[in-house]
PDB file of N, CA and C in Angstrom:
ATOM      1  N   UNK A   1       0.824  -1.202   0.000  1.00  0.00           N
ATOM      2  CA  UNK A   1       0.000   0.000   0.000  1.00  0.00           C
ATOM      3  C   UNK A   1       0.867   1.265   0.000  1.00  0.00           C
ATOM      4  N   UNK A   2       2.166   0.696   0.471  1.00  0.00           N
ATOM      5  CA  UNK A   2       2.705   2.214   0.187  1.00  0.00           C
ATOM      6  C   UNK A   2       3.419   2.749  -0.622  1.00  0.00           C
ATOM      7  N   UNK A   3       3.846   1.847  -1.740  1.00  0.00           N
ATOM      8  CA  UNK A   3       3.700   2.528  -3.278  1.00  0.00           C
ATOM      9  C   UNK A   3       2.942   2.778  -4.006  1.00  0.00           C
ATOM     10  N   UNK A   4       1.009   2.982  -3.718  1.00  0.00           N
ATOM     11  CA  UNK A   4       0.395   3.273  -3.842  1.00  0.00           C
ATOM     12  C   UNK A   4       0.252   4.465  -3.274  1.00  0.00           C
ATOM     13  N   UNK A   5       0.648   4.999  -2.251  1.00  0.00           N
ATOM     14  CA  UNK A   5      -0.001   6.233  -1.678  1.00  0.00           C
ATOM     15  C   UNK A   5       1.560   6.829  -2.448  1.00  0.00           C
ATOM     16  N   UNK A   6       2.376   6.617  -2.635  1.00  0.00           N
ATOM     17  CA  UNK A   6       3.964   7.250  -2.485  1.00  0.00           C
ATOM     18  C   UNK A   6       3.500   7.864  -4.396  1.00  0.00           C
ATOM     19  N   UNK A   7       2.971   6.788  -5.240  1.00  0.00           N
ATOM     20  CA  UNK A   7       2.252   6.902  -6.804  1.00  0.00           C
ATOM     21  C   UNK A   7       1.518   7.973  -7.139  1.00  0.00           C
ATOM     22  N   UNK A   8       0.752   8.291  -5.948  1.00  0.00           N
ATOM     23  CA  UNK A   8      -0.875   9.333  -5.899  1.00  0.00           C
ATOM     24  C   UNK A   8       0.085  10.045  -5.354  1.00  0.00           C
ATOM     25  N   UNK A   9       0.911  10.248  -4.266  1.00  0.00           N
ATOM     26  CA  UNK A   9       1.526  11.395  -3.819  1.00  0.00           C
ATOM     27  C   UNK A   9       2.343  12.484  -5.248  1.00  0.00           C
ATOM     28  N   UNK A  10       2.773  11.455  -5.762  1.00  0.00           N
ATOM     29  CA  UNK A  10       3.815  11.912  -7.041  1.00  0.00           C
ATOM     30  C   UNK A  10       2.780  12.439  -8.068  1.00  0.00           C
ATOM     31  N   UNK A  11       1.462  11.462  -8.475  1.00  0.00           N
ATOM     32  CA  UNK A  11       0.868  12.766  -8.917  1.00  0.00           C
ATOM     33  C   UNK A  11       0.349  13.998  -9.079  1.00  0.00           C
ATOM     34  N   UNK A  12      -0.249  13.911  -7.499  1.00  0.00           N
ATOM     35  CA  UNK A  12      -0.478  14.771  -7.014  1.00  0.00           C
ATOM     36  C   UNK A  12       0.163  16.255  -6.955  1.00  0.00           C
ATOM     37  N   UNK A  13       1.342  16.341  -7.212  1.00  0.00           N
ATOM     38  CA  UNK A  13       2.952  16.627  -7.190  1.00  0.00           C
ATOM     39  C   UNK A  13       2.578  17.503  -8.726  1.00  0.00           C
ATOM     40  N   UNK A  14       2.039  16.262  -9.458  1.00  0.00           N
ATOM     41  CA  UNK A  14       1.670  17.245 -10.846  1.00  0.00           C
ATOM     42  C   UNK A  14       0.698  18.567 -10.629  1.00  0.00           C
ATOM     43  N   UNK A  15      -0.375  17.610  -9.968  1.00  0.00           N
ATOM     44  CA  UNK A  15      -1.311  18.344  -9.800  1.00  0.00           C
ATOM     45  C   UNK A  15      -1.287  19.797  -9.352  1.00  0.00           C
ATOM     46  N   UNK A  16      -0.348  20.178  -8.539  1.00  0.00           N
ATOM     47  CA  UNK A  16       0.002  20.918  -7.932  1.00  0.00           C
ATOM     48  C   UNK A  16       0.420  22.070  -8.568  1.00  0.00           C
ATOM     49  N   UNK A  17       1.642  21.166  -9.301  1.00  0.00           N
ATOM     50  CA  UNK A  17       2.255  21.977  -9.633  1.00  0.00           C
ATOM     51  C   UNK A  17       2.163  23.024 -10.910  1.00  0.00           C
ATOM     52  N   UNK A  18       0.650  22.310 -11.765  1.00  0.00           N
ATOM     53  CA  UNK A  18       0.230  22.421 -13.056  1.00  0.00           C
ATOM     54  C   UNK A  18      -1.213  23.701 -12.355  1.00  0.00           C
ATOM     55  N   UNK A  19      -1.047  23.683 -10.976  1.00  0.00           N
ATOM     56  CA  UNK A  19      -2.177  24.185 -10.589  1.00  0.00           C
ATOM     57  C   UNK A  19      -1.495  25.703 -10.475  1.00  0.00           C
ATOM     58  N   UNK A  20      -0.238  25.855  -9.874  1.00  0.00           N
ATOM     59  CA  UNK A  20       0.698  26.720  -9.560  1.00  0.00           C
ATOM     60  C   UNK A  20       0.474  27.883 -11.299  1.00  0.00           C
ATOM     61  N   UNK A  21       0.922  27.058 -11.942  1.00  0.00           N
ATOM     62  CA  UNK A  21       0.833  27.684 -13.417  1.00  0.00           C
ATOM     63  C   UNK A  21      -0.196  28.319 -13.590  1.00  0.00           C
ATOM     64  N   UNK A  22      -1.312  27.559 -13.180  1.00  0.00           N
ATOM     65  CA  UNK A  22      -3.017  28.212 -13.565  1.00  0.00           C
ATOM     66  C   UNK A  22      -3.346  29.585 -12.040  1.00  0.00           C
ATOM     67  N   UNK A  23      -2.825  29.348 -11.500  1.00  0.00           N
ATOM     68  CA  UNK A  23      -2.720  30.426 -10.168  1.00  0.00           C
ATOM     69  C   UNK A  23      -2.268  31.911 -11.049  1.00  0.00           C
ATOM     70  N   UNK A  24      -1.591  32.100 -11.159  1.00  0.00           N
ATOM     71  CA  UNK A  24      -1.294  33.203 -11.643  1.00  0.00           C
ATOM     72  C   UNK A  24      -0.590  33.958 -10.771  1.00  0.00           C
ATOM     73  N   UNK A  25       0.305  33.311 -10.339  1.00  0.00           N
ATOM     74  CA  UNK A  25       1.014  33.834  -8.700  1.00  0.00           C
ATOM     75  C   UNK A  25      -0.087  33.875  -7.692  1.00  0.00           C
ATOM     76  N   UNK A  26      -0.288  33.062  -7.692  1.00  0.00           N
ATOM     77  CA  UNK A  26      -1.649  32.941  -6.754  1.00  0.00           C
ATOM     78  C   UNK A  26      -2.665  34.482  -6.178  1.00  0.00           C
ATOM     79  N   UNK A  27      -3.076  34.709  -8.017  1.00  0.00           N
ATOM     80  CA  UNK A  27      -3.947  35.825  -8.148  1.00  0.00           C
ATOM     81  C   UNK A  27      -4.884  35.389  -8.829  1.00  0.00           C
ATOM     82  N   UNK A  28      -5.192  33.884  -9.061  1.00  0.00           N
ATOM     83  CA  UNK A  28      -6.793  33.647  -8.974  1.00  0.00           C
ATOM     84  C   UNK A  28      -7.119  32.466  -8.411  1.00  0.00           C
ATOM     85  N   UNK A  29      -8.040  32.583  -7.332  1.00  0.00           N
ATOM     86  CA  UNK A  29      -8.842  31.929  -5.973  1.00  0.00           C
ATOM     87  C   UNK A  29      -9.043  30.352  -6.296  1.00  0.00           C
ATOM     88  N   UNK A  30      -9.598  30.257  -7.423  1.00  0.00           N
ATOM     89  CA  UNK A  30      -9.824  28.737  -7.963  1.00  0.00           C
ATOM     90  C   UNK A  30      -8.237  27.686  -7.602  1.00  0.00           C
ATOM     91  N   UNK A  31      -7.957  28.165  -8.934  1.00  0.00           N
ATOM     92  CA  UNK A  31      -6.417  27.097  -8.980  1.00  0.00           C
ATOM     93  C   UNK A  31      -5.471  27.385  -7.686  1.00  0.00           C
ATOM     94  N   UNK A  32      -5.718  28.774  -7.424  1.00  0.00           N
ATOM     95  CA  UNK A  32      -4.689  28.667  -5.471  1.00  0.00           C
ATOM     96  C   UNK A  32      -4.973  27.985  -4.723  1.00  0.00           C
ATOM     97  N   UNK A  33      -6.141  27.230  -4.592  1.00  0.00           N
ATOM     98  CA  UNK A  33      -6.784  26.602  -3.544  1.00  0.00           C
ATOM     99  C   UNK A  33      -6.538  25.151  -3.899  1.00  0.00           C
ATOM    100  N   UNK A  34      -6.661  24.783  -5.532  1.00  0.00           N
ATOM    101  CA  UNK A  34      -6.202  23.483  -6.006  1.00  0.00           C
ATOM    102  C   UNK A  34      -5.090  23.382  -5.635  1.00  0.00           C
ATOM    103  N   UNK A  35      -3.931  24.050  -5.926  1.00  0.00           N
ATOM    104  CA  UNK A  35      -2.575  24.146  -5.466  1.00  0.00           C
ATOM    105  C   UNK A  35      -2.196  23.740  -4.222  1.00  0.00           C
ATOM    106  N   UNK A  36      -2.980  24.380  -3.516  1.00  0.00           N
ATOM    107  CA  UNK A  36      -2.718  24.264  -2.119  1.00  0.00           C
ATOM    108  C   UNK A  36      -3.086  23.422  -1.593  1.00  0.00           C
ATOM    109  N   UNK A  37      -4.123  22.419  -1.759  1.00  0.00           N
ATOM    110  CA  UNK A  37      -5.049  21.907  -1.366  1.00  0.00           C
ATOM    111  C   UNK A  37      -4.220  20.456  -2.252  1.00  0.00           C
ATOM    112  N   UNK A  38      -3.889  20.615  -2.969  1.00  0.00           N
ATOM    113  CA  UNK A  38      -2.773  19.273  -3.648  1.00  0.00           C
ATOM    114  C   UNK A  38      -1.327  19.354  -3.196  1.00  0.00           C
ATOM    115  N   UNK A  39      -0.684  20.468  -2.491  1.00  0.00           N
ATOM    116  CA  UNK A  39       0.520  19.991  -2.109  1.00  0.00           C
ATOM    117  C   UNK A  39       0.199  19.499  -0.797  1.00  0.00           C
ATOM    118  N   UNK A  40      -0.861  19.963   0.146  1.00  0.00           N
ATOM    119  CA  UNK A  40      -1.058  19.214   1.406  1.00  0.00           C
ATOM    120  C   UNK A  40      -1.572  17.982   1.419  1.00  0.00           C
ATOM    121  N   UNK A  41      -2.154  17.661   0.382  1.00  0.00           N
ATOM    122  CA  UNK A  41      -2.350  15.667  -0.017  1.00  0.00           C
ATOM    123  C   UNK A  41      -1.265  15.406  -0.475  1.00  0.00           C
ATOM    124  N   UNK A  42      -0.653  15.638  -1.147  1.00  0.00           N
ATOM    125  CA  UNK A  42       0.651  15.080  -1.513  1.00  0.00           C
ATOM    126  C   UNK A  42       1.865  14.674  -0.651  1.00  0.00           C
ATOM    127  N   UNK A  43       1.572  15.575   0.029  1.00  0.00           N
ATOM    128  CA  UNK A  43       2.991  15.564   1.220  1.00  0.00           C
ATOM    129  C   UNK A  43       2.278  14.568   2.097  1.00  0.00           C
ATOM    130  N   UNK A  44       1.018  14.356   2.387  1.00  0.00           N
ATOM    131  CA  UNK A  44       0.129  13.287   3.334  1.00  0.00           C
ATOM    132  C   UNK A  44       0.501  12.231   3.047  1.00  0.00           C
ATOM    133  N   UNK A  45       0.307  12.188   1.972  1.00  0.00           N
ATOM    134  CA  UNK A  45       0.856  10.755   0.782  1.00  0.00           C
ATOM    135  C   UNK A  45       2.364  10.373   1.035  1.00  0.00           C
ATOM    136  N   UNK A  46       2.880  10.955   0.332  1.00  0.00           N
ATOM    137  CA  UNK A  46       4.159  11.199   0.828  1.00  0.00           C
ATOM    138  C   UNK A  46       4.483  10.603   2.510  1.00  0.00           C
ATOM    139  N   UNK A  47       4.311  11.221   3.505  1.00  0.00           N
ATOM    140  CA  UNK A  47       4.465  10.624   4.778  1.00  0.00           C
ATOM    141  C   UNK A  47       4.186   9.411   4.331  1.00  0.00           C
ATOM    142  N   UNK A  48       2.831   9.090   4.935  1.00  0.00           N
ATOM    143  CA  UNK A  48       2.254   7.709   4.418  1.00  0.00           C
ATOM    144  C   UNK A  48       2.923   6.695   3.754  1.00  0.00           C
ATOM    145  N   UNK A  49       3.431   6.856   2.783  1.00  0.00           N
ATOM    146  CA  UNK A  49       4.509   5.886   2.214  1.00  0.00           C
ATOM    147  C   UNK A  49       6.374   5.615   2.495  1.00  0.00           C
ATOM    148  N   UNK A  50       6.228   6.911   3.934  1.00  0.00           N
ATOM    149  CA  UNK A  50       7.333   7.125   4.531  1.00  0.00           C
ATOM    150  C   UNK A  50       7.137   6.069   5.067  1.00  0.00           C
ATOM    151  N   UNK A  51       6.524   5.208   5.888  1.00  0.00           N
ATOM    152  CA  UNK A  51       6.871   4.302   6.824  1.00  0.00           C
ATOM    153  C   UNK A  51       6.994   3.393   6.397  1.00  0.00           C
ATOM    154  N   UNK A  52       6.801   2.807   5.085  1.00  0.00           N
ATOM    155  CA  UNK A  52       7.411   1.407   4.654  1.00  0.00           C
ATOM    156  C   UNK A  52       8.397   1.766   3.543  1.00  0.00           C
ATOM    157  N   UNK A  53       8.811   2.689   3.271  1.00  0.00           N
ATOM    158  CA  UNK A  53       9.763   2.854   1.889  1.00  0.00           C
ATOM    159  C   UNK A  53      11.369   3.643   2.814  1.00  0.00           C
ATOM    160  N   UNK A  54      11.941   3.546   2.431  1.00  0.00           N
ATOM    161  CA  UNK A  54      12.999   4.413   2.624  1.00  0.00           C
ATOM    162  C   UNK A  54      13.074   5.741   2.245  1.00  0.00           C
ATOM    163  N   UNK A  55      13.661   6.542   3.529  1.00  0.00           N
ATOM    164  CA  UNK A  55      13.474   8.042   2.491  1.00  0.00           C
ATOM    165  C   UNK A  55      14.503   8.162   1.307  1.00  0.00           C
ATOM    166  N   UNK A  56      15.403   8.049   1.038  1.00  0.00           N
ATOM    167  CA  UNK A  56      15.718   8.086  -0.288  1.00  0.00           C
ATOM    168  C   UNK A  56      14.990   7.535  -1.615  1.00  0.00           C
ATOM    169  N   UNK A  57      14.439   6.608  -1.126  1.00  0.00           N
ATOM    170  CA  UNK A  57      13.432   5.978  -2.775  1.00  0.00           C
ATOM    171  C   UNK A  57      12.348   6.866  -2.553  1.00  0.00           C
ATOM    172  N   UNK A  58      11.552   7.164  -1.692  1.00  0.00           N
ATOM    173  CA  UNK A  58      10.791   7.295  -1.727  1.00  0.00           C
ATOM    174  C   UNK A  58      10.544   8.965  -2.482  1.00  0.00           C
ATOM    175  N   UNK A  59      11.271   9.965  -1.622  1.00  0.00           N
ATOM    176  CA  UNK A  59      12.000  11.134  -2.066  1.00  0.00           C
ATOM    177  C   UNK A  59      12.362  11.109  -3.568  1.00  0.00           C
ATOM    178  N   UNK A  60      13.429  10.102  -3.943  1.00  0.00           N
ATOM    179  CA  UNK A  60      13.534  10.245  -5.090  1.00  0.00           C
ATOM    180  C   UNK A  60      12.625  10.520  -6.419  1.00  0.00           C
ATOM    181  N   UNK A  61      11.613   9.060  -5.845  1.00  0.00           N
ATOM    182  CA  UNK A  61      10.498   8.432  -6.698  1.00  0.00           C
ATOM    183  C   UNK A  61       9.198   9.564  -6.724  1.00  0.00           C
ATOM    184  N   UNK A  62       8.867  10.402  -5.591  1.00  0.00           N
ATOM    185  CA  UNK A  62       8.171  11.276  -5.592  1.00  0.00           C
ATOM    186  C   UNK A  62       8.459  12.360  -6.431  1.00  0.00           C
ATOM    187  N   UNK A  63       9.318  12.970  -6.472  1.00  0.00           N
ATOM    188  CA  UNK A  63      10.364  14.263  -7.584  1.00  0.00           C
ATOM    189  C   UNK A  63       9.964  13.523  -8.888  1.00  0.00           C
ATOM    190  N   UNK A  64      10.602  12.115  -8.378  1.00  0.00           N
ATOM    191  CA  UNK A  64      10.826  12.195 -10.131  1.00  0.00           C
ATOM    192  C   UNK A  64       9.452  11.858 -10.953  1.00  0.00           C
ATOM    193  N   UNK A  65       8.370  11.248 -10.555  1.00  0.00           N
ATOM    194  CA  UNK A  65       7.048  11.625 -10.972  1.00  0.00           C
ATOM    195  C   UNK A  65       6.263  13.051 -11.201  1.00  0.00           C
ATOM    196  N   UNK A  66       6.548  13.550 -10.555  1.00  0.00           N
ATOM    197  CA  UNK A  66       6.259  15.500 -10.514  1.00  0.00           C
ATOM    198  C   UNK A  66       7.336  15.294 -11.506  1.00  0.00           C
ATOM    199  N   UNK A  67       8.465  15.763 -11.608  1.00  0.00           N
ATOM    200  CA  UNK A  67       9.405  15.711 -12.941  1.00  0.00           C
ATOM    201  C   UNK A  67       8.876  15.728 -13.914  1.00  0.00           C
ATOM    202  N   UNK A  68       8.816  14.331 -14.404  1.00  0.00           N
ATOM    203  CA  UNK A  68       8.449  13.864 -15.603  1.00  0.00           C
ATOM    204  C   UNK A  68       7.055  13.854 -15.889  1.00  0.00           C
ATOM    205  N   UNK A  69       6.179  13.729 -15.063  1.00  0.00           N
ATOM    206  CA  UNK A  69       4.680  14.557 -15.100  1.00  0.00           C
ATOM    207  C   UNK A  69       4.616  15.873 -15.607  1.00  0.00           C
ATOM    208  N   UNK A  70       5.083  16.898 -15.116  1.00  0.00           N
ATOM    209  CA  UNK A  70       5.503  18.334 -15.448  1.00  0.00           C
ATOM    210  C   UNK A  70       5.855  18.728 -16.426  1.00  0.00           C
ATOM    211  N   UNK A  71       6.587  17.807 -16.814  1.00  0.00           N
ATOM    212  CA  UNK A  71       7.595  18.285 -18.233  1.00  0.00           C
ATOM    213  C   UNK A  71       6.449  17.880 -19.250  1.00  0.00           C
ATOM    214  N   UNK A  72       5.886  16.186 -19.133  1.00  0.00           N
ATOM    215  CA  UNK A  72       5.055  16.053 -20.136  1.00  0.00           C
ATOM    216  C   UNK A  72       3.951  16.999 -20.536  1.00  0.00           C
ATOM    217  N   UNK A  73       3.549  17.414 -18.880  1.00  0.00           N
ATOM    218  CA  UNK A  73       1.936  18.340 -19.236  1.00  0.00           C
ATOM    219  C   UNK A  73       2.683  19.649 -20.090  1.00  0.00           C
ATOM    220  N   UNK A  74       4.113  20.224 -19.494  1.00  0.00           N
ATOM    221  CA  UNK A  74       4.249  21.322 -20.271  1.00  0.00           C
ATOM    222  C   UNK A  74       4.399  21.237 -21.453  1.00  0.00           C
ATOM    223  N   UNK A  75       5.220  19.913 -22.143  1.00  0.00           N
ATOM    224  CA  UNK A  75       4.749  19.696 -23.744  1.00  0.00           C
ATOM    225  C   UNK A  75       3.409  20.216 -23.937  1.00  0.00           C
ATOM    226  N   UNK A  76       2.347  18.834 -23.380  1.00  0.00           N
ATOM    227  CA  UNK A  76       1.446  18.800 -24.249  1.00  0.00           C
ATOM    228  C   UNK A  76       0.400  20.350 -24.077  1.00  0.00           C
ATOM    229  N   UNK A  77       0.248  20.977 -22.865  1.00  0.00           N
ATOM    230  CA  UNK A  77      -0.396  21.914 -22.637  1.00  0.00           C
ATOM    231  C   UNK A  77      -0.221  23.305 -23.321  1.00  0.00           C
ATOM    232  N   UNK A  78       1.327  23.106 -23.045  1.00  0.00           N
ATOM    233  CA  UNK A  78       1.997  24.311 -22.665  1.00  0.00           C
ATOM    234  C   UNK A  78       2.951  25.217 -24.422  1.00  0.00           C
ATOM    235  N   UNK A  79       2.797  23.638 -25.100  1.00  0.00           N
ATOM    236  CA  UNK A  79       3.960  23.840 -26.516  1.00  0.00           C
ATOM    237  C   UNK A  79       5.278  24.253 -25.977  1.00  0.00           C
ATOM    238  N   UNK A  80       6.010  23.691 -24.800  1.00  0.00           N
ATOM    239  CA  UNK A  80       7.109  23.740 -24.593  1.00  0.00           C
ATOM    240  C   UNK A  80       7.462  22.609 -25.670  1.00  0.00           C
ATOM    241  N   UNK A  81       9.181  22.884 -26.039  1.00  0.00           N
ATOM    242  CA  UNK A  81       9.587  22.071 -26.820  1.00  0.00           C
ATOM    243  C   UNK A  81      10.007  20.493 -26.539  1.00  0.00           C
ATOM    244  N   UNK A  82       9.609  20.053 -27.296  1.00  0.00           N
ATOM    245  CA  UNK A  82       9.895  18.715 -27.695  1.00  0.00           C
ATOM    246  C   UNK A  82      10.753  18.194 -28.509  1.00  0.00           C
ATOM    247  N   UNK A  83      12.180  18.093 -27.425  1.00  0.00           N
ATOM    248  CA  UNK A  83      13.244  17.504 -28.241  1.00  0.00           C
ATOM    249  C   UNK A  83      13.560  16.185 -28.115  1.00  0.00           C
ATOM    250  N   UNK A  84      14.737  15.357 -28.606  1.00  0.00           N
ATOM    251  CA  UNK A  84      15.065  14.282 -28.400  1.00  0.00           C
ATOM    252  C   UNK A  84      15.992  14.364 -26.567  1.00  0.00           C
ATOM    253  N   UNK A  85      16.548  15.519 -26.445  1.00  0.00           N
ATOM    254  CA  UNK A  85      17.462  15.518 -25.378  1.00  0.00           C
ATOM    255  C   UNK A  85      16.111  15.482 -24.304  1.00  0.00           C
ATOM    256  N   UNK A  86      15.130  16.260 -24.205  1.00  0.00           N
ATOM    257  CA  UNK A  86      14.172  16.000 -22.925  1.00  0.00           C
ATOM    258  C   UNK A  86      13.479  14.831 -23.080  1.00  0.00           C
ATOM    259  N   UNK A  87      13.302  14.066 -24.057  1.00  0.00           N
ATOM    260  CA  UNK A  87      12.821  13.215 -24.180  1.00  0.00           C
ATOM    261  C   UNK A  87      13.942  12.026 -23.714  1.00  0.00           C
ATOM    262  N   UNK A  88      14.635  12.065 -23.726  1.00  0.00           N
ATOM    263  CA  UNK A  88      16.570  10.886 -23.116  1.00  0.00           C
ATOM    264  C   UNK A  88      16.110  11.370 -21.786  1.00  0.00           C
ATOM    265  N   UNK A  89      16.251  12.512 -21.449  1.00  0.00           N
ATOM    266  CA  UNK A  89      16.276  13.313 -20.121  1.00  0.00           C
ATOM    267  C   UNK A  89      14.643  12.183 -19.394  1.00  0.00           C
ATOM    268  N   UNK A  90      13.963  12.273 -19.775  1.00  0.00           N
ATOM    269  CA  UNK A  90      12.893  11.843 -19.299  1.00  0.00           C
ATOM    270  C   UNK A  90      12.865  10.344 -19.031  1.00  0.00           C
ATOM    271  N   UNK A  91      13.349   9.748 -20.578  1.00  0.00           N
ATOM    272  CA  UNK A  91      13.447   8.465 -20.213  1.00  0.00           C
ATOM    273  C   UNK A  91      14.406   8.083 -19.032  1.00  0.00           C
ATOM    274  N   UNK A  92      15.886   8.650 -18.625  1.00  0.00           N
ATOM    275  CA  UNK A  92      16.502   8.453 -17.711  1.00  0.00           C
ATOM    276  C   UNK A  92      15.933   8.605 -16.477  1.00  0.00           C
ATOM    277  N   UNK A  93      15.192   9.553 -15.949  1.00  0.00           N
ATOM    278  CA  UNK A  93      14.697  10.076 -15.032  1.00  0.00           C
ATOM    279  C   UNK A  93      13.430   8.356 -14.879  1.00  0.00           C
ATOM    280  N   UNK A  94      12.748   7.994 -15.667  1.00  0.00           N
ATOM    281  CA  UNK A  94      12.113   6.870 -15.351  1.00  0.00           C
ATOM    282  C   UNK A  94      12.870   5.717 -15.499  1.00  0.00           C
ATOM    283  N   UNK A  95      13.844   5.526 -15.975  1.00  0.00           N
ATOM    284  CA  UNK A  95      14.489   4.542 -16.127  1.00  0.00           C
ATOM    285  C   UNK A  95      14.635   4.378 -14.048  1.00  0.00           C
ATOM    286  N   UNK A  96      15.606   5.529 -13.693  1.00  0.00           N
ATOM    287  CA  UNK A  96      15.881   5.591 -12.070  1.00  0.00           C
ATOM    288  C   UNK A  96      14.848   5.026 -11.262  1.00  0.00           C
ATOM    289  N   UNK A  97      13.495   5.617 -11.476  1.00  0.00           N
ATOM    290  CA  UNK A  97      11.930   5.512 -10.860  1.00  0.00           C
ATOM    291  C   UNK A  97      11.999   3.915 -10.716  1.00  0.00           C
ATOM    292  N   UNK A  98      12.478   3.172 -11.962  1.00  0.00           N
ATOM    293  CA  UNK A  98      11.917   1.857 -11.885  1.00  0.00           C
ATOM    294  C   UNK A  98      12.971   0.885 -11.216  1.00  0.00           C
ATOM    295  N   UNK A  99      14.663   1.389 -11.334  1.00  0.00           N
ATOM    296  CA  UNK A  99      15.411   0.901 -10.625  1.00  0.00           C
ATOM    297  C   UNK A  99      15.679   0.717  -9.398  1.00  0.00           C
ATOM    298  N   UNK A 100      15.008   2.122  -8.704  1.00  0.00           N
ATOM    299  CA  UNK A 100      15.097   2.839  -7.204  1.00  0.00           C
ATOM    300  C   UNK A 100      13.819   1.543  -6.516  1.00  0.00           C
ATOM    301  N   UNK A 101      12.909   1.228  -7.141  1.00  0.00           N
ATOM    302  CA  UNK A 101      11.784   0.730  -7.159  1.00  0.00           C
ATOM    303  C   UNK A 101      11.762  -0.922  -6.690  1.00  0.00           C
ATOM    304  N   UNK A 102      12.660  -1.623  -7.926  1.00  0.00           N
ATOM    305  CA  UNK A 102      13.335  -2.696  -8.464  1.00  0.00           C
ATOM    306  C   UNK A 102      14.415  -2.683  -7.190  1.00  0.00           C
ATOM    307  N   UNK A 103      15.040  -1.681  -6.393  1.00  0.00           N
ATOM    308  CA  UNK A 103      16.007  -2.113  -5.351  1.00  0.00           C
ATOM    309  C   UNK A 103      15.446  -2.091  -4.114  1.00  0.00           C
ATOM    310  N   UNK A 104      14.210  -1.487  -4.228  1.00  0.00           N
ATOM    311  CA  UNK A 104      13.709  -1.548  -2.852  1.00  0.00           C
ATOM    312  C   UNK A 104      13.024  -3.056  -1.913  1.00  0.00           C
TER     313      UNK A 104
END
């Protein structure tokens, strides 16, 4: 169960952080409250999967879902660019996720 909550924590992580963007420096009420209201589940989550994971995987594995969550939504949302190097960059970054995972 607690790479399940540690999974939802990391999305959440997106959530957040894609909410941050829609905030507008947190100058509109809607998405500030999503924001906010998703980094304090996240970090819940987060704990939560503190007690059976190690903090280094777990830490790691959390980032690197927000990471690579982030980057994708800013492709697809955002028309940030889409190269081959963020795309290596990305795959490495999950490649780790599944090793960190795989050693635990």
């Amino acid at each position: 169960m607690a790479w399940v909550f540690l999974v939802l924590a990391g999305l959440l992580e997106i959530a957040w952080a894609v909410g941050l963007k829609f905030s507008d420096g947190f100058s509109r009420l809607g998405p500030s409250v999503v924001s906010i209201a998703g980094v304090v589940a996240s970090l819940g989550l987060l704990a939560l999967g503190l007690r059976a994971i190690p903090l280094g995987t777990a830490y790691a594995v959390w980032t690197g879902i927000g990471i690579v969550g982030t980057a994708i939504v800013g492709m697809a949302l955002y028309s940030e660019p889409v190269t081959a190097t963020r795309l290596v960059a990305i795959g490495c970054i999950l490649a780790g996720i599944v090793a960190l995972k795989l050693g635990s």
